[in-house]
Protein backbone atom coordinates (compact mmCIF):
# COMPACT_ATOMS: atom_id res chain seq x y z
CA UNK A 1 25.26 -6.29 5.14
CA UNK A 2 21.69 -5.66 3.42
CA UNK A 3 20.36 -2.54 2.54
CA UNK A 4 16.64 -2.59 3.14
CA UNK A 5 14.62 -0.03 1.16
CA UNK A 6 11.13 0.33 1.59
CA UNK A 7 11.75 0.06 5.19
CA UNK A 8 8.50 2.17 6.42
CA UNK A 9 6.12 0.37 3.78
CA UNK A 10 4.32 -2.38 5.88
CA UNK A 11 7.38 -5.40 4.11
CA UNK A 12 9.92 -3.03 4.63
CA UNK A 13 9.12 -3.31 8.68
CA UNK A 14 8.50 -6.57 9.08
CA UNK A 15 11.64 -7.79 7.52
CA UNK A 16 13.33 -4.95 10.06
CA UNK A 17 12.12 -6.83 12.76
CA UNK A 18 13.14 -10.03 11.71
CA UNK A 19 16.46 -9.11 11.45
CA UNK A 20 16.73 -7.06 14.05
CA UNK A 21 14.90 -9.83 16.15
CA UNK A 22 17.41 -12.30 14.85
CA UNK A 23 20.26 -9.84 14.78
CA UNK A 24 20.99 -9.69 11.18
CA UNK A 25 23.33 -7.11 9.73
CA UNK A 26 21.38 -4.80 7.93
CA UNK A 27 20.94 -0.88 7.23
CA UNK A 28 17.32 0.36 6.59
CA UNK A 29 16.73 3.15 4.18
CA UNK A 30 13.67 6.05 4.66
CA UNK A 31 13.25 8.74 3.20
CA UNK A 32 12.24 11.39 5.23
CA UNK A 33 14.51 12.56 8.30
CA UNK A 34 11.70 11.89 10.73
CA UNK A 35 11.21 8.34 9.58
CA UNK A 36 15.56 7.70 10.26
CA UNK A 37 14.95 9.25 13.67
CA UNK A 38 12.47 7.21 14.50
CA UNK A 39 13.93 4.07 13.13
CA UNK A 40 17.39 4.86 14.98
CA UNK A 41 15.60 5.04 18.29
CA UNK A 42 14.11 1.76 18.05
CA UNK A 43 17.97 0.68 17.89
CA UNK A 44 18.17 0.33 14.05
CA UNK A 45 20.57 1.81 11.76
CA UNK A 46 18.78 3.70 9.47
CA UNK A 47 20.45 5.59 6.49
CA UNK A 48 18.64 8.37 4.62
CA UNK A 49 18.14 7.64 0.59
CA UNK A 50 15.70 8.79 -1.73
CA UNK A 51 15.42 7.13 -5.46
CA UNK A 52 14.86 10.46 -7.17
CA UNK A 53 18.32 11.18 -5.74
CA UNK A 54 21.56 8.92 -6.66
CA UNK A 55 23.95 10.17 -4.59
CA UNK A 56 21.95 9.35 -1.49
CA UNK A 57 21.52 5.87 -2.94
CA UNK A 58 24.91 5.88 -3.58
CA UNK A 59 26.03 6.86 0.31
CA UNK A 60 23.15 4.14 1.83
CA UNK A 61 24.77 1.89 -0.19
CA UNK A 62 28.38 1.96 1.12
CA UNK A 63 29.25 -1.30 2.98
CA UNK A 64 26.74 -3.18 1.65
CA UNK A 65 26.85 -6.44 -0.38
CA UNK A 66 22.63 -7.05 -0.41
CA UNK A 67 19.83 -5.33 -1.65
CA UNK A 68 16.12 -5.69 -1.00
CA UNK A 69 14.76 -3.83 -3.48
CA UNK A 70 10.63 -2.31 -2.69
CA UNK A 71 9.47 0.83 -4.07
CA UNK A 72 5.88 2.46 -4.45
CA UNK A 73 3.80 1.82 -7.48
CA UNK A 74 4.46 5.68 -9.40
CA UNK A 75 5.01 6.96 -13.13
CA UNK A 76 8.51 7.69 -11.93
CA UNK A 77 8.75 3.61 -10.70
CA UNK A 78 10.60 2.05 -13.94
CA UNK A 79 13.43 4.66 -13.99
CA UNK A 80 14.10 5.25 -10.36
CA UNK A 81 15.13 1.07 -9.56
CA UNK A 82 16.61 1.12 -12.90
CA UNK A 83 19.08 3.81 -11.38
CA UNK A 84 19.22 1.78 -7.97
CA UNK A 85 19.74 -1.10 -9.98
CA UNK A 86 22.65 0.49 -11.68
CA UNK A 87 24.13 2.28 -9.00
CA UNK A 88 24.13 -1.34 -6.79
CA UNK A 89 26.33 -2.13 -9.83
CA UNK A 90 28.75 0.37 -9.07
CA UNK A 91 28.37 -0.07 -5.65
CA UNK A 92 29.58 -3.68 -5.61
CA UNK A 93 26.21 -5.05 -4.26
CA UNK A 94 26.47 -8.54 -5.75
CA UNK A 95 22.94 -9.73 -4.83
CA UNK A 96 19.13 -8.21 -5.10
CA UNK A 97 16.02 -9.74 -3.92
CA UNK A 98 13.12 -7.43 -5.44
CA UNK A 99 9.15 -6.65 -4.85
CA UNK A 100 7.22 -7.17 -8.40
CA UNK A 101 4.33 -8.08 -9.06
CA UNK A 102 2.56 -11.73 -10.08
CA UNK A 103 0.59 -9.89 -12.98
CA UNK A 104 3.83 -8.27 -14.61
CA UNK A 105 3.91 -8.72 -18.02
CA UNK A 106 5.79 -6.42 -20.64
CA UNK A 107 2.65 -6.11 -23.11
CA UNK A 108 0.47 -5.70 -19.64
CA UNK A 109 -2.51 -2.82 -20.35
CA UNK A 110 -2.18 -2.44 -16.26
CA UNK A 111 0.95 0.29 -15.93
CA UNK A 112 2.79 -0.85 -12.77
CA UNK A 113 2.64 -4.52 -14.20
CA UNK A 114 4.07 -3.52 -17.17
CA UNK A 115 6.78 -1.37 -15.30
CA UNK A 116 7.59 -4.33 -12.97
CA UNK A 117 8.44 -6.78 -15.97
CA UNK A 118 10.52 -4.35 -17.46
CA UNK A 119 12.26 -3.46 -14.15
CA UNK A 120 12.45 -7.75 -13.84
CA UNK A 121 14.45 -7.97 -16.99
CA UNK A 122 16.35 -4.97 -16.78
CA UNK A 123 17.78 -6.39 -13.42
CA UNK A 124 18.33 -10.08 -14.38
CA UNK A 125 20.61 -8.49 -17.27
CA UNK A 126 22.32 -6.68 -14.97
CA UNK A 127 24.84 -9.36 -14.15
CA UNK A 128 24.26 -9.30 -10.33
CA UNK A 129 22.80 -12.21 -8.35
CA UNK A 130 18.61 -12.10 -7.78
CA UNK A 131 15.71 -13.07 -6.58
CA UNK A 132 11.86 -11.84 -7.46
CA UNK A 133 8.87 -11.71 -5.39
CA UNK A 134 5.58 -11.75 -7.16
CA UNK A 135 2.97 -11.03 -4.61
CA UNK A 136 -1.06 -10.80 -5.61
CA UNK A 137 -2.63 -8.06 -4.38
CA UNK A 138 -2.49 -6.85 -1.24
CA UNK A 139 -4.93 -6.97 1.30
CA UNK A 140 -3.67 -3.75 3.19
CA UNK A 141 -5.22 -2.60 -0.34
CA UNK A 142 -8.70 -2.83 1.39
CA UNK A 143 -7.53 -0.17 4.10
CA UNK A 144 -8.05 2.75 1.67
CA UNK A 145 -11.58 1.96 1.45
CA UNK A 146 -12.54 2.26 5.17
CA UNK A 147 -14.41 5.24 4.97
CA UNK A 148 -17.07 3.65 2.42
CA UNK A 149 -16.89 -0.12 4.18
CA UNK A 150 -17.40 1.93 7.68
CA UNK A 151 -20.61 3.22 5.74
CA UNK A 152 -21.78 -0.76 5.00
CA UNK A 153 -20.49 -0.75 1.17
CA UNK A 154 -17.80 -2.37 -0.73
CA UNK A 155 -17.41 -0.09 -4.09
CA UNK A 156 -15.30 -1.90 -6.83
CA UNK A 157 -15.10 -3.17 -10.41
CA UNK A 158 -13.98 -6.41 -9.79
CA UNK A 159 -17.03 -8.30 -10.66
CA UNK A 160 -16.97 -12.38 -9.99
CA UNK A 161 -13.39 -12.42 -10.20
CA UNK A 162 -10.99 -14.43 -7.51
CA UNK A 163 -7.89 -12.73 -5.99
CA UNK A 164 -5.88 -14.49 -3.41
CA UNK A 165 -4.79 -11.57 -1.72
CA UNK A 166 -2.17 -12.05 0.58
CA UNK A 167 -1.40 -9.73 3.77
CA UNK A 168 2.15 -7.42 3.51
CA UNK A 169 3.14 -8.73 5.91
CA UNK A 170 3.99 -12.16 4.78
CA UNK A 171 5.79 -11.00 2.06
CA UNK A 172 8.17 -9.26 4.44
CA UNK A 173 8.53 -12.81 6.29
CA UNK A 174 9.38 -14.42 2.46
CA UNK A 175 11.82 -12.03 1.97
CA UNK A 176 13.51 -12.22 5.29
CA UNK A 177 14.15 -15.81 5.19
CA UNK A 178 15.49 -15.59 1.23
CA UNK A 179 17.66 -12.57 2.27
CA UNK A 180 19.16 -14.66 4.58
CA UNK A 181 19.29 -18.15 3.92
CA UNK A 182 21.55 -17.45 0.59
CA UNK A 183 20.16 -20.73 -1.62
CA UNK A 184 17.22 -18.45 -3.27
CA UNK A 185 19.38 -17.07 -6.46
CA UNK A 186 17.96 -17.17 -10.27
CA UNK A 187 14.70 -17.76 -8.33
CA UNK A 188 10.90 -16.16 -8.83
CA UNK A 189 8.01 -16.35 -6.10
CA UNK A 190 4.97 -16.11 -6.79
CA UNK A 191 3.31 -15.66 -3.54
CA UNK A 192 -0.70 -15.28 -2.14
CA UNK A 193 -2.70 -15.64 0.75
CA UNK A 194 -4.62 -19.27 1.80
CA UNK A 195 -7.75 -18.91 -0.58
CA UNK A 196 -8.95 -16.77 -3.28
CA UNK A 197 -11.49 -14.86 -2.82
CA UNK A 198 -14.01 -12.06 -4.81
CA UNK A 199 -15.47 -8.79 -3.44
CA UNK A 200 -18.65 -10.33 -2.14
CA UNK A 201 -16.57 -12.92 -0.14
CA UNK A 202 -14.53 -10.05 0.99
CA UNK A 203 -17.28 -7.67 2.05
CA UNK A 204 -18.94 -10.40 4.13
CA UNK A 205 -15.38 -10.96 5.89
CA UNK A 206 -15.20 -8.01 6.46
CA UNK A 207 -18.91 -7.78 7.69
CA UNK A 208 -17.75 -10.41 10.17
CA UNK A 209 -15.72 -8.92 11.58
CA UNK A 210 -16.88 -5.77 12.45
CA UNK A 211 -20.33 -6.88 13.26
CA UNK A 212 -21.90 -5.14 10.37
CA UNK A 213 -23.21 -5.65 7.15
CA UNK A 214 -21.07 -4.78 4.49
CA UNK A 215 -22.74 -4.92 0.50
CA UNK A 216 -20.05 -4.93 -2.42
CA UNK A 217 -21.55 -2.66 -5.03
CA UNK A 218 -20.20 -3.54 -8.18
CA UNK A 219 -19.84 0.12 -10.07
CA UNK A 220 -19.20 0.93 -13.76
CA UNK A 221 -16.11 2.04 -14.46
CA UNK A 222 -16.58 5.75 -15.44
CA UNK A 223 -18.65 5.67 -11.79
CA UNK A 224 -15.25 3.87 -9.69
CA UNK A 225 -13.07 6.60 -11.64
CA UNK A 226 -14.75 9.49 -10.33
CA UNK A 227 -15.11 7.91 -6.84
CA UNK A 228 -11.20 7.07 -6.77
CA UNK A 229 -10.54 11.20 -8.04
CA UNK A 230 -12.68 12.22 -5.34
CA UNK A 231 -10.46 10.69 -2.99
CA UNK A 232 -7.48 11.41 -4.17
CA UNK A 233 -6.41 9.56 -6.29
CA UNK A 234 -4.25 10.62 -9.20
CA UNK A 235 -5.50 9.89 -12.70
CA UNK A 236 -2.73 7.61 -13.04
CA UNK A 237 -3.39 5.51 -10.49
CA UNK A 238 -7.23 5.83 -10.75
CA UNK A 239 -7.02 4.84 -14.63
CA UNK A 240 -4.81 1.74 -13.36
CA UNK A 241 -6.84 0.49 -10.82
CA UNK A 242 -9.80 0.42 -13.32
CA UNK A 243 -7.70 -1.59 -15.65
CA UNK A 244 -6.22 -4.16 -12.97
CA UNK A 245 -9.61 -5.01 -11.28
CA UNK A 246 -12.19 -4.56 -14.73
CA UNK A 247 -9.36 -6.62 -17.39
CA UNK A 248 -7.44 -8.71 -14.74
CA UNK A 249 -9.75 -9.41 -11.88
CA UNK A 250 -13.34 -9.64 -13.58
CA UNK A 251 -12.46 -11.31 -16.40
CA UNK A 252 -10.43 -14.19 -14.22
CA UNK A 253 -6.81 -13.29 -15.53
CA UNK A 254 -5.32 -13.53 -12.04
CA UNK A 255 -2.85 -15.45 -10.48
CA UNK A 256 -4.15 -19.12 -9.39
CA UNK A 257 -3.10 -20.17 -5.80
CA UNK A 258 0.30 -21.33 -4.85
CA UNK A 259 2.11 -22.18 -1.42
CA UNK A 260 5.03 -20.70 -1.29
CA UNK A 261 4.75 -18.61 1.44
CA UNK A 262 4.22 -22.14 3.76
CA UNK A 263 7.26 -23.77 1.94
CA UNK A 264 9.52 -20.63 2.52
CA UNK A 265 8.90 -19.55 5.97
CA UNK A 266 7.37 -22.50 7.51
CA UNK A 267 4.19 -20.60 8.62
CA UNK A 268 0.71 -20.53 6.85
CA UNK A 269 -0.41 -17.25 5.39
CA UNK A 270 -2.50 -14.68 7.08
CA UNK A 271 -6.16 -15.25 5.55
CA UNK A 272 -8.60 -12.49 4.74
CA UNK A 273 -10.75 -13.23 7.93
CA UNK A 274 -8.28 -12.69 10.29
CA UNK A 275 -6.95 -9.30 8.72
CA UNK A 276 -10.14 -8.03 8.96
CA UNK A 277 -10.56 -9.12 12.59
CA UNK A 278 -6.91 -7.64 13.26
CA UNK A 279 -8.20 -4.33 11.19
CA UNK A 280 -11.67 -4.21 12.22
CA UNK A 281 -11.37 -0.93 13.72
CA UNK A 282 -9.95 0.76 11.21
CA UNK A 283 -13.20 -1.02 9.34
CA UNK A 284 -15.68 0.02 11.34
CA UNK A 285 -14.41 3.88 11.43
CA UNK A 286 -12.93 4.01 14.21
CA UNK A 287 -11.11 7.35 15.11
């Protein structure tokens, strides 16, 4: 049986409904008690388990042998799947297949990439069975930025630099078919969309689609710090983002296209035009 955590994150439900669809043995874990109701009345068996709390990692763990491993980008990150990563130990889970990163690196100036490589090596140490998925950057990324893109502006730091994001979504398909096909171990994916793209590219996709013209303005980065606080970001993240988009992005450190994705799953990647067309209402402002 696999343990999927991360099972409300937009990976976490499409590899549900994979295996669900193809009626794969699997528990999902969430959470919050809402999110297990909910799950459990679409006909799932969802477990409750939290990462700043062991013993509930511990119970959603019972009678299972696989873990996909997917947890939010936080300060707490590196030490919470170390302790999932230890208690699967205990737990007898003999095989991991785990969300990092393509830009993790341990001397990385970009904190989540350096918190994935260390959470990569601590795990292939560990003596179980794994596989890593290095995913670019996301394009559901672009969906915290509506409010400003709704207003005809794409605010960034990325400069000239190419990213070839790749949609969520396929990276829950990737992992379904490596959870479940059982020849993936020792193995590391790096996986992107179809094309690689920078911010001007993406603004006028996304102008495209919603029928409106969308300008990137390319900001300092004191000026994208205080816009990401005034939204809510924390300083943590805020100070990261800076780093990943001014260091890695603008100055062309990013990960070069590969297909994997195609080669795995059989299907082509979502590009950037059609997420926008799928997303264009949440774009264009729409209530």
């Amino acid at each position: 049986m696999i343990l999927v955590t991360g099972a409300t994150s937009v990976i976490g439900q499409k590899l549900c409904q994979l295996l669900k669809e193809n009626q794969k043995s699997f528990k999902a874990m969430c959470r919050k008690p809402e999110q297990v109701e909910k799950l459990r009345n679409q006909g799932i068996e969802a477990v409750p388990g939290d990462f700043d709390n062991p013993e509930s990692l511990k119970a959603a763990m019972q009678g299972c042998t696989t873990l996909f491993l997917v947890s939010p980008p936080n300060e707490k990150q590196l030490q919470s799947e170390k302790t999932a990563i230890d208690i699967a130990k205990q737990q007898q889970i003999n095989y991991i297949v785990r969300v990092s990163a393509s830009d993790a690196n341990l001397r990385s100036t970009v904190p989540w990439a350096k918190t994935h490589a260390y959470i990569d090596h601590y795990m292939r140490a560990s003596g179980i069975a794994w596989t890593i998925l290095k995913p670019t950057a996301f394009m559901q990324n672009f969906l915290t930025m509506t409010q400003p893109i709704s207003k005809g502006y794409l605010p960034q730091v990325g400069g000239k630099g190419l990213v070839g994001y790749i949609d969520a979504e396929d990276i829950g398909r990737v992992a379904y078919h490596v959870l479940t096909e059982g020849n993936h171990q020792r193995a590391t994916y790096y996986l992107n969309g179809p094309e690689v793209l920078n911010m001007k590219e993406v603004a006028s996709q996304i102008s495209d689609a919603i029928g409106k013209k969308v300008r990137y303005v390319h900001l300092p980065a004191f000026a994208f710090r205080v816009l990401l606080r005034a939204t809510g970001a924390s300083r943590w993240l805020a100070n990261g983002l800076i780093e990943q988009y001014a260091e890695v992005v603008a100055k062309n450190h990013d990960h070069d296209l590969g297909e994997e994705v195609l080669r795995l799953t059989g299907h082509e990647p979502r590009s950037f035009a059609d997420f926008a067309q799928k997303n264009k209402n949440k774009f264009a402002g729409a209530k």
